[in-house]
N, C-alpha and C. Protein backbone atom coordinates (compact mmCIF):
# COMPACT_ATOMS: atom_id res chain seq x y z
N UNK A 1 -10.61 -21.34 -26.47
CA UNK A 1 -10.36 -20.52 -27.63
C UNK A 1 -8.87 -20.21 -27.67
N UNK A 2 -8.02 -20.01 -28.73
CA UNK A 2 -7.07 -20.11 -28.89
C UNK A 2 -6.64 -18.27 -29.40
N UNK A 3 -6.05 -18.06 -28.17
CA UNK A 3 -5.38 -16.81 -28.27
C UNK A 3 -6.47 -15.84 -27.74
N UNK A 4 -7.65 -16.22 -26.95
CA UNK A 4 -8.64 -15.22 -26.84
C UNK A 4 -9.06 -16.17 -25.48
N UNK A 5 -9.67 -14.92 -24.03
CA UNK A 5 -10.39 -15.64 -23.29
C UNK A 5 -11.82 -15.90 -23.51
N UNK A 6 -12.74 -16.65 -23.17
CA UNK A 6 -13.81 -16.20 -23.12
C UNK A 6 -14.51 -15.21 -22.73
N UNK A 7 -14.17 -14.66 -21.35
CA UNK A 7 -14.88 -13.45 -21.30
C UNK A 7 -14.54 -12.53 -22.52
N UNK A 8 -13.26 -12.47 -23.27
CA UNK A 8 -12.86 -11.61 -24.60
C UNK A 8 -14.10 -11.79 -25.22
N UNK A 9 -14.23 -13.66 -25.54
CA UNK A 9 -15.24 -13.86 -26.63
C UNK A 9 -16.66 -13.55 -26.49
N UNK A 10 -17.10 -13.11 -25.01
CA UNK A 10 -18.59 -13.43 -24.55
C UNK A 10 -18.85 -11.96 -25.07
N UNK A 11 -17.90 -10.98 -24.53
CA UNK A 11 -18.03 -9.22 -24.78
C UNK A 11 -18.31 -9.51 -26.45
N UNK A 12 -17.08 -9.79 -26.97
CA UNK A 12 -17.21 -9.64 -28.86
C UNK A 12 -18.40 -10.39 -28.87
N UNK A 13 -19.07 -11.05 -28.65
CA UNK A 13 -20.10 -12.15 -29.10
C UNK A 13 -21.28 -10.84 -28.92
N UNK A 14 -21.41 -10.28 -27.62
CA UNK A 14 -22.40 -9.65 -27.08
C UNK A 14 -22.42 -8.04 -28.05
N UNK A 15 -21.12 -7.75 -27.99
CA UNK A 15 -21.07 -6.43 -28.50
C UNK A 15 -21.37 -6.97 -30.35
N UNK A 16 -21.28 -8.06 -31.05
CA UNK A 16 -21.71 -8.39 -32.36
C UNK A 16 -23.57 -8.90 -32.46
N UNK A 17 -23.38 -9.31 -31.67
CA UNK A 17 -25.35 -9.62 -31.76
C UNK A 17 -25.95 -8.97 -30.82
N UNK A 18 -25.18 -8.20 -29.99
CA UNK A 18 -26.59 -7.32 -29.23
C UNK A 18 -26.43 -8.46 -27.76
N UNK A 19 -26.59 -7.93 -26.43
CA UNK A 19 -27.18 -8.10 -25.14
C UNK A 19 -28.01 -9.32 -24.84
N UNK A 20 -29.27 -9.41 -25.84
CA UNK A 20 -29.81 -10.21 -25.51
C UNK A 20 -29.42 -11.96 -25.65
N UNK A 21 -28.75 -12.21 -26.51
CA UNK A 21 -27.93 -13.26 -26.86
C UNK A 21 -27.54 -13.67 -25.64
N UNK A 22 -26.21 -12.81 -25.36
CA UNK A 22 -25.55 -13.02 -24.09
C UNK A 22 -26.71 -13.09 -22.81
N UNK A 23 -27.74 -12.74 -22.47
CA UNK A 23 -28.71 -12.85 -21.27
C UNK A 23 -29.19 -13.91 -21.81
N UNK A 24 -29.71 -14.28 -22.86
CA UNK A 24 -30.95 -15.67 -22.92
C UNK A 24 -30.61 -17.02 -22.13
N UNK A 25 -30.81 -17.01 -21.30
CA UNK A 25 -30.93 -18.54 -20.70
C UNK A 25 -31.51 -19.58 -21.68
N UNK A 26 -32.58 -19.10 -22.09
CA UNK A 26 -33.27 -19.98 -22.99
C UNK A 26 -32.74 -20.33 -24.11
N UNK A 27 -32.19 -19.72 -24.48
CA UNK A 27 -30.87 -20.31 -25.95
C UNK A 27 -29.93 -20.45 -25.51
N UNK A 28 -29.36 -20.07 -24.43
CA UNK A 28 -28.66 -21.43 -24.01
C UNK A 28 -29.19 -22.61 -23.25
N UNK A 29 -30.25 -23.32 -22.78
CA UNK A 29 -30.03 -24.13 -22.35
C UNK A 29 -30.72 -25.13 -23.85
N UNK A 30 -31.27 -24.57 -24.99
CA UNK A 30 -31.87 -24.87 -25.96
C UNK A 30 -30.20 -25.55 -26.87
N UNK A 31 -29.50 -24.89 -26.47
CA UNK A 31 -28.22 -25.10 -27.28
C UNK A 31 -27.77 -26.40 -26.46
N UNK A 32 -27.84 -26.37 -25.34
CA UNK A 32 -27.15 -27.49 -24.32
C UNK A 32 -27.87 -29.00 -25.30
N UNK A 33 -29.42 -28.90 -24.40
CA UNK A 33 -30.23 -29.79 -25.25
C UNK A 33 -29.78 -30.32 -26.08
N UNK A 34 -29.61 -29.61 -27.30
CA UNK A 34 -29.19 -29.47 -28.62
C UNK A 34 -27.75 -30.31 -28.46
N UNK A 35 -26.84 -29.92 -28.07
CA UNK A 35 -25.71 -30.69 -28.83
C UNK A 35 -24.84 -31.39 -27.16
N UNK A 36 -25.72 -31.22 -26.33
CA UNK A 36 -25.06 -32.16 -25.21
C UNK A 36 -25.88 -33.25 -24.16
N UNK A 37 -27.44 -33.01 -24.55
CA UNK A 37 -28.52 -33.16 -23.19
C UNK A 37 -28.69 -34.61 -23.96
N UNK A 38 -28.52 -35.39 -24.83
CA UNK A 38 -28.27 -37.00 -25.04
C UNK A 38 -27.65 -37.57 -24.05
N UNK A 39 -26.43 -37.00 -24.10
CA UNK A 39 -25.77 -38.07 -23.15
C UNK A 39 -25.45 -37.39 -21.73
N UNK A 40 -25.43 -36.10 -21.31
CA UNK A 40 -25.65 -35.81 -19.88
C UNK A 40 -26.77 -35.33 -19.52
N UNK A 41 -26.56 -35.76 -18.39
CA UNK A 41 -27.91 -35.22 -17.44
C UNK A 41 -27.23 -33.72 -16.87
N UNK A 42 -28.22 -33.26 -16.42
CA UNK A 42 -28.06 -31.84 -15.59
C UNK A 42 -29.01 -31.57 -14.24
N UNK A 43 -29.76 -32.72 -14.22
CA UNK A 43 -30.29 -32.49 -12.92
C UNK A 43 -29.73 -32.27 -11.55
N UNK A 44 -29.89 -31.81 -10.46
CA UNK A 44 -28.97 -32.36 -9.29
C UNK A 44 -29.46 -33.73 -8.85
N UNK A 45 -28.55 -34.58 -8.56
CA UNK A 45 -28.24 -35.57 -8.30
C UNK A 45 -29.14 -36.56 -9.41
N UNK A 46 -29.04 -36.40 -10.58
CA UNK A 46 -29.61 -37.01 -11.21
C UNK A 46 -28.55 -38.00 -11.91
N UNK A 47 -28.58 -39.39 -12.21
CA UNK A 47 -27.91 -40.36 -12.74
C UNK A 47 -27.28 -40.16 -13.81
N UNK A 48 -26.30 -40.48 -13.93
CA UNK A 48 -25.18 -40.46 -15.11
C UNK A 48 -26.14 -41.18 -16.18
N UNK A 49 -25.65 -40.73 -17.45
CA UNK A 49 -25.96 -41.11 -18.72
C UNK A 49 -24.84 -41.53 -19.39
N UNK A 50 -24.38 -41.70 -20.65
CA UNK A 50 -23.15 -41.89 -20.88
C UNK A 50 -21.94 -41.21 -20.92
N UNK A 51 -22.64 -39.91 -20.49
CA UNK A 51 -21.40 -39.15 -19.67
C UNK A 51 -21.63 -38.41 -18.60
N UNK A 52 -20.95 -38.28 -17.54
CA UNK A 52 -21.74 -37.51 -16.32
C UNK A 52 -22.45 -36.41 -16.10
N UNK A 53 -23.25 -36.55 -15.18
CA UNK A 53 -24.33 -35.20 -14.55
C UNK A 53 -23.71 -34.47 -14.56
N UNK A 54 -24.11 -33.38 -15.40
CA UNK A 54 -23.03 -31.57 -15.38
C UNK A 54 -23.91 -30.83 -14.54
N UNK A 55 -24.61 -31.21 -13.52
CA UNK A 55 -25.34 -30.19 -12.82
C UNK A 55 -23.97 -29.60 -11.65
N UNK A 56 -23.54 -28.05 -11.49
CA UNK A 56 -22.20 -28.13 -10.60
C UNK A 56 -20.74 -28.38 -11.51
N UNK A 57 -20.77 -28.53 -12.80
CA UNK A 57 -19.79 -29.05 -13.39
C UNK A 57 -18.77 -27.99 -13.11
N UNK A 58 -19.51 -26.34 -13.61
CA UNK A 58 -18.19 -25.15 -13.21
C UNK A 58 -17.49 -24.80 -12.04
N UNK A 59 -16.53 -24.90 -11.88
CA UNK A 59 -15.74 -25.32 -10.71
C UNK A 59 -15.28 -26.51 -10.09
N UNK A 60 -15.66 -27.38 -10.66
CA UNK A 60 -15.44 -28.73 -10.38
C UNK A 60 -13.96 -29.77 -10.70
N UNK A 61 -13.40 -30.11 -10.05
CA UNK A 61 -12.36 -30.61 -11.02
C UNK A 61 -12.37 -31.75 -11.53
N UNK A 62 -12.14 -31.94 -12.48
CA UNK A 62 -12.72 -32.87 -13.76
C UNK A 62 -11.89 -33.98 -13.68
N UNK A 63 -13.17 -35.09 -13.59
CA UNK A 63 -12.88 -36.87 -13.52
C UNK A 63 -13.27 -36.78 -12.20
N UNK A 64 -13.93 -36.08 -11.53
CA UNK A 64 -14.26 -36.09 -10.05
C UNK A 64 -15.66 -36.28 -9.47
N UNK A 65 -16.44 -36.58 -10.51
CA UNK A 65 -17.73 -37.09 -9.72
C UNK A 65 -18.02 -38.22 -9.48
N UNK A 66 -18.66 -38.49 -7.93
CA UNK A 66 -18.43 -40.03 -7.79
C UNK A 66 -19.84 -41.08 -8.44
N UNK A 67 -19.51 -42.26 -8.72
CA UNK A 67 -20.38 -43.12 -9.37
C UNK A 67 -20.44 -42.75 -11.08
N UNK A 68 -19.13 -42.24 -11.87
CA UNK A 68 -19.32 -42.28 -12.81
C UNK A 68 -18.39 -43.07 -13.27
N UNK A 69 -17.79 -43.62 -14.40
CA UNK A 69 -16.76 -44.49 -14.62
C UNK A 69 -16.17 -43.63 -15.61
N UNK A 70 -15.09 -42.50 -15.31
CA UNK A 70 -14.42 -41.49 -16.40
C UNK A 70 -13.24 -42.60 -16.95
N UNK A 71 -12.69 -42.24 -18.03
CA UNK A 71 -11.88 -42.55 -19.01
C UNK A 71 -10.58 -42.24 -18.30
N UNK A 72 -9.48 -43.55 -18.21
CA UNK A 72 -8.19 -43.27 -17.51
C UNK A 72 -7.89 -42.00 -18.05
N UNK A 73 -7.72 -41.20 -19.22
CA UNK A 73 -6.96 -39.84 -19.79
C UNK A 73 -7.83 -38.68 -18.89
N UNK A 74 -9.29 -39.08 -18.84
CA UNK A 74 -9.74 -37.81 -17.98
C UNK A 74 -9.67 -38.25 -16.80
N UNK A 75 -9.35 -39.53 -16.44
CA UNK A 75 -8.78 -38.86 -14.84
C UNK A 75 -7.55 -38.05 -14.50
N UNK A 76 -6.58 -38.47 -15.82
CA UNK A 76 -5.03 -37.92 -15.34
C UNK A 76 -4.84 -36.76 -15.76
N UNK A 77 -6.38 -35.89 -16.29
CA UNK A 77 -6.43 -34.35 -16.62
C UNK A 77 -6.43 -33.54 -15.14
N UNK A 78 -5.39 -32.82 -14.67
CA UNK A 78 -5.20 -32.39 -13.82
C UNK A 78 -5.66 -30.67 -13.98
N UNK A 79 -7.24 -30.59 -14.13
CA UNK A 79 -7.74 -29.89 -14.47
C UNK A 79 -9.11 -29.52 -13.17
N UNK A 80 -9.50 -27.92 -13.30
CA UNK A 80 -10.92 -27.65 -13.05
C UNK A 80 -11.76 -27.11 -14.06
N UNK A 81 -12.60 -27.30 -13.85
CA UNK A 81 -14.14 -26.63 -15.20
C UNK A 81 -13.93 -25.33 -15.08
N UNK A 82 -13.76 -25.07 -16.01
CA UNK A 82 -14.19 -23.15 -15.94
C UNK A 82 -14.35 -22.81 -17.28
N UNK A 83 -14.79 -21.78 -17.48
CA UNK A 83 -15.34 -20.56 -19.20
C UNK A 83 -13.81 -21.91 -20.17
N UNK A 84 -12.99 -20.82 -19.92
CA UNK A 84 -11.92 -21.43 -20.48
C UNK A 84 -11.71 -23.04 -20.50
N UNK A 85 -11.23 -23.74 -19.83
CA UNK A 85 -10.84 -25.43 -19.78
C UNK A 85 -12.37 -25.90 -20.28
N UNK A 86 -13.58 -25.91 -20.20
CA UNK A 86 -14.63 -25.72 -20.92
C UNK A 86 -15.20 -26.04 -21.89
N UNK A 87 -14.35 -24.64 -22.55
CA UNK A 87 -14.23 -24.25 -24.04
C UNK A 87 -13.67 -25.04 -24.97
N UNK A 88 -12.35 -25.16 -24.24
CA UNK A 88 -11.24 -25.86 -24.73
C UNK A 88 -11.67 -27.43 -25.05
N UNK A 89 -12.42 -27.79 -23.82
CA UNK A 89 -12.86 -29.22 -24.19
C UNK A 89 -13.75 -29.31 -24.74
N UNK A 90 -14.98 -28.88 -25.11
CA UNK A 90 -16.16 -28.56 -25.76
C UNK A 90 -15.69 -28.90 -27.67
N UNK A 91 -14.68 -28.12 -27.66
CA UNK A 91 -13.98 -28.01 -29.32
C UNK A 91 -13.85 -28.87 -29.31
N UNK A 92 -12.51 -29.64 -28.60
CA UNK A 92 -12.14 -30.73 -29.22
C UNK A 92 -11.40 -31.64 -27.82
N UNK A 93 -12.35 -32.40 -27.38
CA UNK A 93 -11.47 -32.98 -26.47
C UNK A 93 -10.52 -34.17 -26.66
N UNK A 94 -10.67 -34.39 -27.30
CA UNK A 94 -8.95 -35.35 -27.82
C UNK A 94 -8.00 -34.70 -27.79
N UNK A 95 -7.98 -33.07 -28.07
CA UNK A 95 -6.88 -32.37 -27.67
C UNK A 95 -6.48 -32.00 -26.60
N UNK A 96 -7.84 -31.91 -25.55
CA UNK A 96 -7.68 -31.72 -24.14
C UNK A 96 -6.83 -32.86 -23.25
N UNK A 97 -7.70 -34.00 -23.65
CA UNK A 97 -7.14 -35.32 -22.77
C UNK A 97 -7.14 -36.36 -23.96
N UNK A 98 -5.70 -36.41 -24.60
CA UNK A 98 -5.97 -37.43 -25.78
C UNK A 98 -6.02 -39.18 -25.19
N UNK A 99 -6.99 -39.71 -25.87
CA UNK A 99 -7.63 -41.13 -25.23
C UNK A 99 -8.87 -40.76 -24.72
N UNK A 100 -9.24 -39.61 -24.59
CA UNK A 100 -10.88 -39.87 -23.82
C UNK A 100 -11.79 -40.09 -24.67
N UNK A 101 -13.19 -40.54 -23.86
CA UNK A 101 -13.91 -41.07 -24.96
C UNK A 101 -15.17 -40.20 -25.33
N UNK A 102 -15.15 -39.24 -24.76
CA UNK A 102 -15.95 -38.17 -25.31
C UNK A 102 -15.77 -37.84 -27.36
N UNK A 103 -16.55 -38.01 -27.99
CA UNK A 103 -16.33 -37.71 -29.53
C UNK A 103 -17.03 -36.82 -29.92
N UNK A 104 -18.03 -36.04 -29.23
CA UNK A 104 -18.78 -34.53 -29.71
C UNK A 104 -17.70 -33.79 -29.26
N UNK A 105 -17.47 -32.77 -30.49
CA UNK A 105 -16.98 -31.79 -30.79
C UNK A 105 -17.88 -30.18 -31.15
N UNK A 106 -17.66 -29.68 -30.74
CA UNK A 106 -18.24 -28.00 -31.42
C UNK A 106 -17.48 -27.11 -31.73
N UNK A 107 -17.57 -26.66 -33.00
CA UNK A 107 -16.39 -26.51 -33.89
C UNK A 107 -16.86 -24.48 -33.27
N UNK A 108 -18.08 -24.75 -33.63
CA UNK A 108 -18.69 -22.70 -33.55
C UNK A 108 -18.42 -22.23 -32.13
N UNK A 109 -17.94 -21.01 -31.75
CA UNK A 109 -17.88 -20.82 -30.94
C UNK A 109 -19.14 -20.04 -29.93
N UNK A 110 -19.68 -19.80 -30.94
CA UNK A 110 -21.09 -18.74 -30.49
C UNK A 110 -21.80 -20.21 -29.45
N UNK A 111 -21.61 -21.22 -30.30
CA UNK A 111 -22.76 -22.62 -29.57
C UNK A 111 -21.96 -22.82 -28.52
N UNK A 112 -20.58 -22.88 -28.28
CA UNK A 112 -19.72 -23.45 -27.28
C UNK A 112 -20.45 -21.71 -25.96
N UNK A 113 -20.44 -20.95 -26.03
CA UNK A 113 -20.49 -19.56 -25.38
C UNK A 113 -21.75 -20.35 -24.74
N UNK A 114 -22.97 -20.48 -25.86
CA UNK A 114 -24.21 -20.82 -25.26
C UNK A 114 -24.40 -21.85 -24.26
N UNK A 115 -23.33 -22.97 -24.22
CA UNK A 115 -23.14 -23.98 -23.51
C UNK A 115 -22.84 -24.16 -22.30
N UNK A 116 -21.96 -23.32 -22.44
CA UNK A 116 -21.13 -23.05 -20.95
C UNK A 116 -21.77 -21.54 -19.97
N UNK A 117 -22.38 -21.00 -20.76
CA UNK A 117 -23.37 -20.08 -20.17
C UNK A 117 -24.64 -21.04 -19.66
N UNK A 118 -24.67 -21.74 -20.16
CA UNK A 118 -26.18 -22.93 -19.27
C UNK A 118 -25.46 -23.42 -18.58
N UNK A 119 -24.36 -24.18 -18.57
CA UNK A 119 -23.86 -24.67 -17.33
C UNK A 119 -23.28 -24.34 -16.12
N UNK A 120 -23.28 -22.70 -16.46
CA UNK A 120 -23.39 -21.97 -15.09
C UNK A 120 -24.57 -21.31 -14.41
N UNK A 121 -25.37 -21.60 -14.95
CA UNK A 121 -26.22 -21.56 -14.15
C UNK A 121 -26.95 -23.07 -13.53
N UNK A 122 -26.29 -23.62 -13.88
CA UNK A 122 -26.61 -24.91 -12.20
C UNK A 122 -25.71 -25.63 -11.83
N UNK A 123 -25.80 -24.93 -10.56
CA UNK A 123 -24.91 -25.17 -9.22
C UNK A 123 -25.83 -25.33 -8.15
N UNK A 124 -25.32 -25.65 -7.07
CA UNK A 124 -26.07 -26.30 -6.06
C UNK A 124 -26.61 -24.70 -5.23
């Protein structure tokens, strides 16, 4: 998000729709599904799809899981996963790492919140 952290956005998100939003696991991982569970997997140790297993993704530094074949631009992203770097890529990653081949974009931020709230919750 641009000019705002996420935790900024998760509070405004939470303090505009109420608590439960922000707690639902279930709308977020309904949101994941929804606009990311095509092409990654989230299982642990479950096989790449056409883009890698995000099971563990937060904290991770990105182009770093082995047996996937990342895009030369996301390897030379000298980056880790977190709320923020995330976010950032979630919107629009051509702006993150221009040349990668990721082309889903999420323009809303409420769906990007829901996203990255499911993907912290699996870690090893």
């Amino acid at each position: 998000m641009r000019g705002r952290t996420i935790a900024a956005a998760t509070t405004a998100l939470a303090l505009s729709c109420g608590p439960a939003l922000a707690l639902d696991v279930e709308a977020a991982r309904k949101q994941f599904v929804t606009s990311c569970g095509v092409c990654h997997a989230v299982e642990k140790d479950a096989a790449p799809r056409q883009g890698p297993n995000l099971f563990g993704v937060v904290g991770r530094k990105a182009a770093s899981l082995e047996g996937f074949a990342y895009s030369p631009a996301l390897k030379q992203l000298d980056t880790v996963w977190s709320d923020d770097t995330l976010d950032a890529w979630i919107a629009d990653p051509k702006a993150v790492a221009p040349g990668s081949v990721m082309i889903y974009r999420q323009a809303d931020p409420a769906k990007r919140l829901l996203i990255i709230a499911y993907l912290k919750t699996l870690s090893n």
